[in-house]
Protein backbone atom coordinates (compact mmCIF):
# COMPACT_ATOMS: atom_id res chain seq x y z
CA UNK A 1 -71.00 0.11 -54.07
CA UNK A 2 -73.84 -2.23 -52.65
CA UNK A 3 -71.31 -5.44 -54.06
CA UNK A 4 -68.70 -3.94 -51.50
CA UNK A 5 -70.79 -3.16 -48.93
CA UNK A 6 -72.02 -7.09 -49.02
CA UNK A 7 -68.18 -7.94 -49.34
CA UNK A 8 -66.93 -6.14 -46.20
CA UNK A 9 -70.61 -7.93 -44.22
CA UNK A 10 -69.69 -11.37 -45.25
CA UNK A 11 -65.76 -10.67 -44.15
CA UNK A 12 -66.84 -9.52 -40.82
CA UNK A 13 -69.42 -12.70 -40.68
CA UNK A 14 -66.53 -14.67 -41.19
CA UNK A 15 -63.88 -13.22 -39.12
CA UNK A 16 -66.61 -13.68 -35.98
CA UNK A 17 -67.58 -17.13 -36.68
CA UNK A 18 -63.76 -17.84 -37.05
CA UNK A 19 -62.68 -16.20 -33.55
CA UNK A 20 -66.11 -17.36 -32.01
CA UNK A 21 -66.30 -13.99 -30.81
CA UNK A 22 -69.56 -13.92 -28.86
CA UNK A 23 -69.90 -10.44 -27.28
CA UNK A 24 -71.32 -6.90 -28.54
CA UNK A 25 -68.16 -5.44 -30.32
CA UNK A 26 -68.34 -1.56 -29.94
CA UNK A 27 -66.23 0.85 -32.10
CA UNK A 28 -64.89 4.54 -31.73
CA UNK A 29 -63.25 5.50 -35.08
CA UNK A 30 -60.68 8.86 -35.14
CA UNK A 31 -61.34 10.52 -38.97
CA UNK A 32 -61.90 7.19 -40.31
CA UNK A 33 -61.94 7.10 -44.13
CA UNK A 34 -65.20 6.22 -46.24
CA UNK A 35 -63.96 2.46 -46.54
CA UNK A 36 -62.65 2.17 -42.88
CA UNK A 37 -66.28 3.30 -41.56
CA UNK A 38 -67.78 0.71 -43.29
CA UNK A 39 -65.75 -1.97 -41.66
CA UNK A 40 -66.14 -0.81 -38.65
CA UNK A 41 -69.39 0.05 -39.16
CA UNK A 42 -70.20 -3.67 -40.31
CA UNK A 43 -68.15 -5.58 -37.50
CA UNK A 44 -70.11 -3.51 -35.24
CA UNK A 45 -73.62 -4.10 -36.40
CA UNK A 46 -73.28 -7.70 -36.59
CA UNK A 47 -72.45 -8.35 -33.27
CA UNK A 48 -74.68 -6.23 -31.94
CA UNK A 49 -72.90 -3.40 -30.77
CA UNK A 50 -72.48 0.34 -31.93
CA UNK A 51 -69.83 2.44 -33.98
CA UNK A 52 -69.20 6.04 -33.97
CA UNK A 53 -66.68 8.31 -36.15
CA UNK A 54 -64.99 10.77 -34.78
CA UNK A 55 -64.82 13.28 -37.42
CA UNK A 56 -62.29 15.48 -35.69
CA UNK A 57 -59.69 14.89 -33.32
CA UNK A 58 -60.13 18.54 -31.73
CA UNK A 59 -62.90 18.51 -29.15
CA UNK A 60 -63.72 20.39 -26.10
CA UNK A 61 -63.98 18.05 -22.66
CA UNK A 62 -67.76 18.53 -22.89
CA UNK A 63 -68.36 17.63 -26.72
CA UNK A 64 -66.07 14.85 -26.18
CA UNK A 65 -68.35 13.50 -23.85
CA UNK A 66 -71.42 14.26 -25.92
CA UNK A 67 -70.01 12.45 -28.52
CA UNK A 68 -69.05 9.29 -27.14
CA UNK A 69 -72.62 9.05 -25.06
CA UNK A 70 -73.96 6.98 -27.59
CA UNK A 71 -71.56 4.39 -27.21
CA UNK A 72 -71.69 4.87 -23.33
CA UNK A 73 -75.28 4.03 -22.98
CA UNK A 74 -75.14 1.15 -26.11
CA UNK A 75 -72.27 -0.37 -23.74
CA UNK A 76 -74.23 -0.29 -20.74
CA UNK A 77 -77.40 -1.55 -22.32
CA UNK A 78 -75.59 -4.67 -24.19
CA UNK A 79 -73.72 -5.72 -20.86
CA UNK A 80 -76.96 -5.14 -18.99
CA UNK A 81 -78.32 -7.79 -21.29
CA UNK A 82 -75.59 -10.22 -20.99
CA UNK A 83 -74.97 -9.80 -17.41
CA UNK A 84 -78.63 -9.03 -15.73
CA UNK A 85 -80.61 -12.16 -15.40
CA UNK A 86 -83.23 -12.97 -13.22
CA UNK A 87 -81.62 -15.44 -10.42
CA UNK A 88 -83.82 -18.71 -11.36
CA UNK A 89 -86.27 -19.68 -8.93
CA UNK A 90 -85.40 -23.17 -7.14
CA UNK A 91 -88.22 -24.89 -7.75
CA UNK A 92 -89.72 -27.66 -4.86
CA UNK A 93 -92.37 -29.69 -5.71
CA UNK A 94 -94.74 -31.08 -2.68
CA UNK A 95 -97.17 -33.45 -2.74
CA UNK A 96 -100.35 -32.85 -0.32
CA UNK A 97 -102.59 -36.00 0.04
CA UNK A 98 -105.97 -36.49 1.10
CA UNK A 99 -108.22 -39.57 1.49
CA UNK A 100 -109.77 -38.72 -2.03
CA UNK A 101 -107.24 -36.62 -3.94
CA UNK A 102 -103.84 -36.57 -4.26
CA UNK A 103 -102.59 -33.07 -5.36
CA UNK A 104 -98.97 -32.35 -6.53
CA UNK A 105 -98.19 -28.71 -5.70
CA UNK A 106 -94.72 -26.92 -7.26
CA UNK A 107 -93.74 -24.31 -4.80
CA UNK A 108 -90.85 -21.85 -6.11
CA UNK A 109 -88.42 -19.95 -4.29
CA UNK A 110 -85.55 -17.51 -4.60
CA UNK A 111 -81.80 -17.48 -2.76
CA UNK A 112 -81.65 -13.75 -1.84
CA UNK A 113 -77.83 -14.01 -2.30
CA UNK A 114 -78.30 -14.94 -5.84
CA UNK A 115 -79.63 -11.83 -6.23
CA UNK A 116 -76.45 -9.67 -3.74
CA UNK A 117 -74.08 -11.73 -6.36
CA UNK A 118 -76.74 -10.35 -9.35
CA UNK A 119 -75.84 -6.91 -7.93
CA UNK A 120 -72.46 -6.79 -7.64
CA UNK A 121 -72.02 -8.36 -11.32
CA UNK A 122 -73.74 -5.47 -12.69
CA UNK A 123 -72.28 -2.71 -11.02
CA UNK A 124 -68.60 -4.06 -11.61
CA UNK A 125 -69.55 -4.37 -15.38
CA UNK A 126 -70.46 -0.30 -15.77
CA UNK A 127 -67.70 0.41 -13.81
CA UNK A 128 -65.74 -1.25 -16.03
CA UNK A 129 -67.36 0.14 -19.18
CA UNK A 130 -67.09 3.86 -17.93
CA UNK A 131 -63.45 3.18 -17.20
CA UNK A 132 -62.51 2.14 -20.43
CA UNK A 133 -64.60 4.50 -22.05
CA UNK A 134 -62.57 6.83 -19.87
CA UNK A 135 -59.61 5.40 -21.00
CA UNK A 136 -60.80 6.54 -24.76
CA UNK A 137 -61.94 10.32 -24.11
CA UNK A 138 -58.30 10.49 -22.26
CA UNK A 139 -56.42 9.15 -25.34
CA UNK A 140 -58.28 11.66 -27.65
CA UNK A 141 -57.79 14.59 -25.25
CA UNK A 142 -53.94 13.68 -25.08
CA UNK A 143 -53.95 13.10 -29.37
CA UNK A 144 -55.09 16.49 -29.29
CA UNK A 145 -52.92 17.90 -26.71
CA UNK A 146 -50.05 16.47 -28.83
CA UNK A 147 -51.23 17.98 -32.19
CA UNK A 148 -51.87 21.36 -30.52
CA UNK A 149 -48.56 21.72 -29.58
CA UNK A 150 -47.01 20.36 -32.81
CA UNK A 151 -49.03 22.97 -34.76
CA UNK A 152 -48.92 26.02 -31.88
CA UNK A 153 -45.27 27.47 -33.07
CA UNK A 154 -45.24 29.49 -29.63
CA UNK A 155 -44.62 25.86 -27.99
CA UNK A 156 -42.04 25.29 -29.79
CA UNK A 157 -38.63 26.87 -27.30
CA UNK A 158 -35.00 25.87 -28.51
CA UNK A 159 -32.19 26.92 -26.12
CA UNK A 160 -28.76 27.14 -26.67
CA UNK A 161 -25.32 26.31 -24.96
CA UNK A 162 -24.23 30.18 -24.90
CA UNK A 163 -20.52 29.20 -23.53
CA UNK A 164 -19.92 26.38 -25.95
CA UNK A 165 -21.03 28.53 -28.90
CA UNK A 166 -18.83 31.16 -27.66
CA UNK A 167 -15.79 28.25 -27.76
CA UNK A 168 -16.56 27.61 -31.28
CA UNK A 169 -16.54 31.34 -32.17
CA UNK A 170 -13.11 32.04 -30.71
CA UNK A 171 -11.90 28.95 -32.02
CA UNK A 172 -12.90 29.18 -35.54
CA UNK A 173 -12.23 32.91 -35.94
CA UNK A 174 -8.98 32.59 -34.55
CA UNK A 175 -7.88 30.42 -36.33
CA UNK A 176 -9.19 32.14 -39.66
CA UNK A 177 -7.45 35.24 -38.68
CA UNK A 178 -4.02 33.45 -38.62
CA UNK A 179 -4.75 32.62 -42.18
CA UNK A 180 -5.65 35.46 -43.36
CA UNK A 181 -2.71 37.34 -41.78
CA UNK A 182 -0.44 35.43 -43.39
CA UNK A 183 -1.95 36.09 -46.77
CA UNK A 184 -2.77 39.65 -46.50
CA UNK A 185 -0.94 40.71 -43.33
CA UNK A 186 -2.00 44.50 -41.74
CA UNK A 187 -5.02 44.60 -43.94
CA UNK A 188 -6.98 42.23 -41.85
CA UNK A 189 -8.60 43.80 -39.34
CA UNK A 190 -10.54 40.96 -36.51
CA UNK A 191 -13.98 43.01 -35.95
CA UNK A 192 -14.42 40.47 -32.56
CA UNK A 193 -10.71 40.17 -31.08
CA UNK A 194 -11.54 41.80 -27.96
CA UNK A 195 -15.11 40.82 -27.96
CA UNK A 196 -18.25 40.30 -29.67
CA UNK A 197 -18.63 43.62 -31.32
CA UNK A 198 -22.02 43.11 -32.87
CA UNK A 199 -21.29 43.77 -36.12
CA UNK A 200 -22.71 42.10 -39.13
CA UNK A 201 -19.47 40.72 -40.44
CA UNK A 202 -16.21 38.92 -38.84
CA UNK A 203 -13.67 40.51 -40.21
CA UNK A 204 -12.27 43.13 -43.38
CA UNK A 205 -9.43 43.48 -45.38
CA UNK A 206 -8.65 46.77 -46.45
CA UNK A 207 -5.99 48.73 -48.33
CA UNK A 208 -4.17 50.92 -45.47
CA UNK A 209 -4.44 54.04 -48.10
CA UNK A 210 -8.44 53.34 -48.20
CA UNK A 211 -10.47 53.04 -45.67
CA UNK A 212 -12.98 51.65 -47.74
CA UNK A 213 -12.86 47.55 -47.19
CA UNK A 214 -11.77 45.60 -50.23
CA UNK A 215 -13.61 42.58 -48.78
CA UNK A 216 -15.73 41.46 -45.55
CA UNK A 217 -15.01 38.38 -44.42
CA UNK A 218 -17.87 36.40 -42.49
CA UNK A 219 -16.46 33.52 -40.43
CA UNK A 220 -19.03 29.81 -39.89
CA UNK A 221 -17.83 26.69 -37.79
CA UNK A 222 -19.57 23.59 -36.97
CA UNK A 223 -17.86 21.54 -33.63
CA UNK A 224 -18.57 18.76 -36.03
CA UNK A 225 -18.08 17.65 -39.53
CA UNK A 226 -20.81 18.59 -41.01
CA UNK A 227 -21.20 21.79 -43.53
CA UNK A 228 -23.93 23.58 -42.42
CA UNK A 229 -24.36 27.43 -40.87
CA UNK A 230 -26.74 29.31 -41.20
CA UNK A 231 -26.94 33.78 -41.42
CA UNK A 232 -29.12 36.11 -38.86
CA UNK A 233 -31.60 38.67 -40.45
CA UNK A 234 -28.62 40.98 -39.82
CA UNK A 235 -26.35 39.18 -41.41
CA UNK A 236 -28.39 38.11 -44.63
CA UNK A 237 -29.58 42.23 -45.14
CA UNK A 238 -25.73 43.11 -44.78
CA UNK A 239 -25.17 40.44 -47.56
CA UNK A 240 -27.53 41.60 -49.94
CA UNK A 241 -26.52 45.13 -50.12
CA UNK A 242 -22.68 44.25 -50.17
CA UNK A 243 -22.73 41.05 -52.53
CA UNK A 244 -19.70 41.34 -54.64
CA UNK A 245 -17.72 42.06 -51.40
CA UNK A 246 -19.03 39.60 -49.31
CA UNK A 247 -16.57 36.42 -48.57
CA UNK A 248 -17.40 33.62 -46.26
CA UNK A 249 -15.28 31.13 -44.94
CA UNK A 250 -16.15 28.19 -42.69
CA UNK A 251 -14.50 25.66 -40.47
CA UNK A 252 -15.52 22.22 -39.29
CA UNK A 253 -14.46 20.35 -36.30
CA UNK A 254 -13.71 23.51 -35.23
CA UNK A 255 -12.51 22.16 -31.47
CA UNK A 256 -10.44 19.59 -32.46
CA UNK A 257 -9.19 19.16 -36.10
CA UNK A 258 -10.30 22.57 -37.64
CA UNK A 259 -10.66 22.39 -41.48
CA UNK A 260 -10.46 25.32 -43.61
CA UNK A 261 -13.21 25.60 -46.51
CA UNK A 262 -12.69 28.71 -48.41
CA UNK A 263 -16.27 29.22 -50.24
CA UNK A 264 -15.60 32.91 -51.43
CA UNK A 265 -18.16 34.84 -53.05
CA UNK A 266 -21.41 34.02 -51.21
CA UNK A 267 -23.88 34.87 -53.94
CA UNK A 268 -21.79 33.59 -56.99
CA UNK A 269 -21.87 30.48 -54.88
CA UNK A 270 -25.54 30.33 -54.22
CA UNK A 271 -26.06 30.57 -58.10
CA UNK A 272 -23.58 28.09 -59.04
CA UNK A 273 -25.43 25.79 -57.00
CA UNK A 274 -22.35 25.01 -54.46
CA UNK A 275 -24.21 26.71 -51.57
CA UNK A 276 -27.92 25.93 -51.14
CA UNK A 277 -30.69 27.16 -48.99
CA UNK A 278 -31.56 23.89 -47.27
CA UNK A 279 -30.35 21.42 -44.77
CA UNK A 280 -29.94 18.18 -45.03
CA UNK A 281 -31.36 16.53 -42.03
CA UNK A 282 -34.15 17.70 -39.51
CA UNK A 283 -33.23 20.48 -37.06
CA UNK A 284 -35.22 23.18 -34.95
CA UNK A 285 -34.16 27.02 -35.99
CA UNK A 286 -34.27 29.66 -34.29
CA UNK A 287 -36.40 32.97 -35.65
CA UNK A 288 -34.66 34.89 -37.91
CA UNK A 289 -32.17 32.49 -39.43
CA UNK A 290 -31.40 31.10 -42.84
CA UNK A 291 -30.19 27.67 -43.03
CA UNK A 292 -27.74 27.07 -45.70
CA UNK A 293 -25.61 23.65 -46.51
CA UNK A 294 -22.33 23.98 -48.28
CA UNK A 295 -22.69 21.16 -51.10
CA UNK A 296 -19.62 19.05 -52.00
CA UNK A 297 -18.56 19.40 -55.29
C-alpha cells in the first residue's frame, strides 16, 4: 500500500513537471473511490493546493456550503499568495556633499497606483474563485436534483394520446370481430360495439342454448409492428380465475396493414414459454399494468 501510494506521488510529479503546471491545483471529488482519492489527493498536495471528497451527492444548500469552505478559503489563501505582492519601492539614490564628506543617501519611494492596480488584482481573483466555486455547489445541487427525481417515482407522469388509443381499439377489435363471425357466426357477441363497456374482456362466444360463455376473447393491437401489450389489474384478476377460457388475440399495424396473431390459451402460452412477462426495449408503464411480449417461435 505505501509502494502505491509512492507510485501515484511520482506520477503526479511527473505529469506537473511535464505540463509545467505552476499554480495551486485544487480538487472537489463526488464519491470518489479509495484509489481515485489518492490521486487526487496527491496531485493536489504537490502543488500546493487542497482536495476534498464528497462522500455524498445529497446535501442540503447549507452543508453544501460547509463542505466546500475548506477549499473556498485554501483558494483564496493560495491566490492571495500568488497575486498579493508588495508594489516594489523605486529606489533613488542621492548623493549630498560637503566640504569634508561625501555621503551617498538611497531614498525609496512608492507609485500609489501600483498599489490601486494591487487592489483591483486581488479582488478580481476572489471574485473569480467564488464564482467558480459557485459554479461547483450549482453542479452538485443540479446532480442531485436529477437523481431525486430519477429515484422519486411520484415524478415520474406518463400521458397518453386518449383519441389515438381509442383508433387503435376500434380498429383492431373490429376487425377481430369480422373474423370471428365468420368462424363462429351468432355466438360472438362484441362486449364494446357501441362503446367502451368496461368490462374485463373484449368479446365471448357462447352456445345460444347456454348462456354460459364457451370462451372470452381479449383483443391487443400495437399501431406498429411490434408484439407487445400489456393487461390492467382488471384484466390480469379476470384471467386468473377464468384460465382455461381465456383466449387472446392481437393485431399489429393495426391502422394500416392489420395482422392477425392468434395466441390462444393465455396461460398454456405463458408456460410454454411463447408469451413472456417482459419487454424487450425500455418503456415507461403506467400503474397497474403487466407488460408482456409475444415471442416468435
Amino acid at each position: 500500500m505505501k509502494q502505491m501510494g509512492v507510485i501515484i506521488k511520482k506520477t503526479a510529479e511527473d505529469a506537473i513537471k511535464q505540463l509545467g503546471i505552476t499554480c495551486n491545483i485544487f480538487i472537489v471529488g463526488i464519491s470518489q473511490g479509495q484509489e481515485e482519492e489518492k490521486k487526487s489527493q496527491a496531485l493536489a498536495s504537490i502543488t500546493g493546493g487542497a482536495y476534498i471528497n464528497l462522500k455524498a451527492k445529497h446535501y442540503e444548500s447549507s452543508s453544501l456550503q460547509s463542505a466546500l469552505r475548506p477549499i473556498y478559503f485554501g483558494a483564496i489563501n493560495a491566490s492571495l499568495q500568488s497575486v498579493v505582492n508588495v508594489p516594489k519601492p523605486n529606489v533613488i539614490q542621492t548623493t549630498v556633499k560637503t566640504e569634508a564628506v561625501s555621503e551617498e543617501k538611497i531614498i525609496e519611494t512608492v507609485n500609489p497606483s501600483d498599489y490601486e492596480i494591487l487592489a483591483k488584482n486581488n479582488a478580481a481573483a476572489i471574485n473569480l474563485i467564488s464564482k467558480q466555486l459557485q459554479s461547483i455547489t450549482d453542479a452538485i445541487e443540479s446532480l442531485q436534483k436529477r437523481d431525486s427525481k430519477i429515484d422519486n417515482e411520484e415524478d415520474v407522469v406518463i400521458t397518453e394520446n386518449q383519441e389515438l388509443n381509442e383508433r387503435i381499439r376500434l380498429a383492431s377489435e373490429g376487425y377481430l370481430n369480422e373474423k370471428l363471425i365468420e368462424k363462429f357466426g351468432d355466438k360472438v357477441k362484441w362486449m364494446n360495439k357501441d362503446n367502451e363497456s368496461g368490462s374485463s374482456y373484449d368479446s365471448e362466444v357462447s352456445d345460444i342454448f347456454d348462456s354460459d360463455p364457451d370462451f372470452y376473447i381479449e383483443c391487443k393491437a400495437s399501431m406498429h409492428s411490434d408484439k407487445l401489450f400489456y393487461l390492467t389489474k382488471n384484466e390480469w384478476m379476470f384471467f386468473l380465475q377464468n384460465t382455461s377460457k381465456y383466449q387472446l388475440f392481437f393485431i399489429s399495424s393495426a391502422l394500416t396493414n392489420p395482422k392477425l396473431i392468434k395466441v390462444g390459451n393465455l396461460l398454456d402460452n405463458i408456460l410454454a414459454g411463447r408469451v413472456m412477462p417482459f419487454s424487450n426495449k425500455n418503456m415507461k408503464l403506467k400503474a397497474d399494468r403487466i407488460i408482456f411480449t409475444i415471442i416468435e417461435q
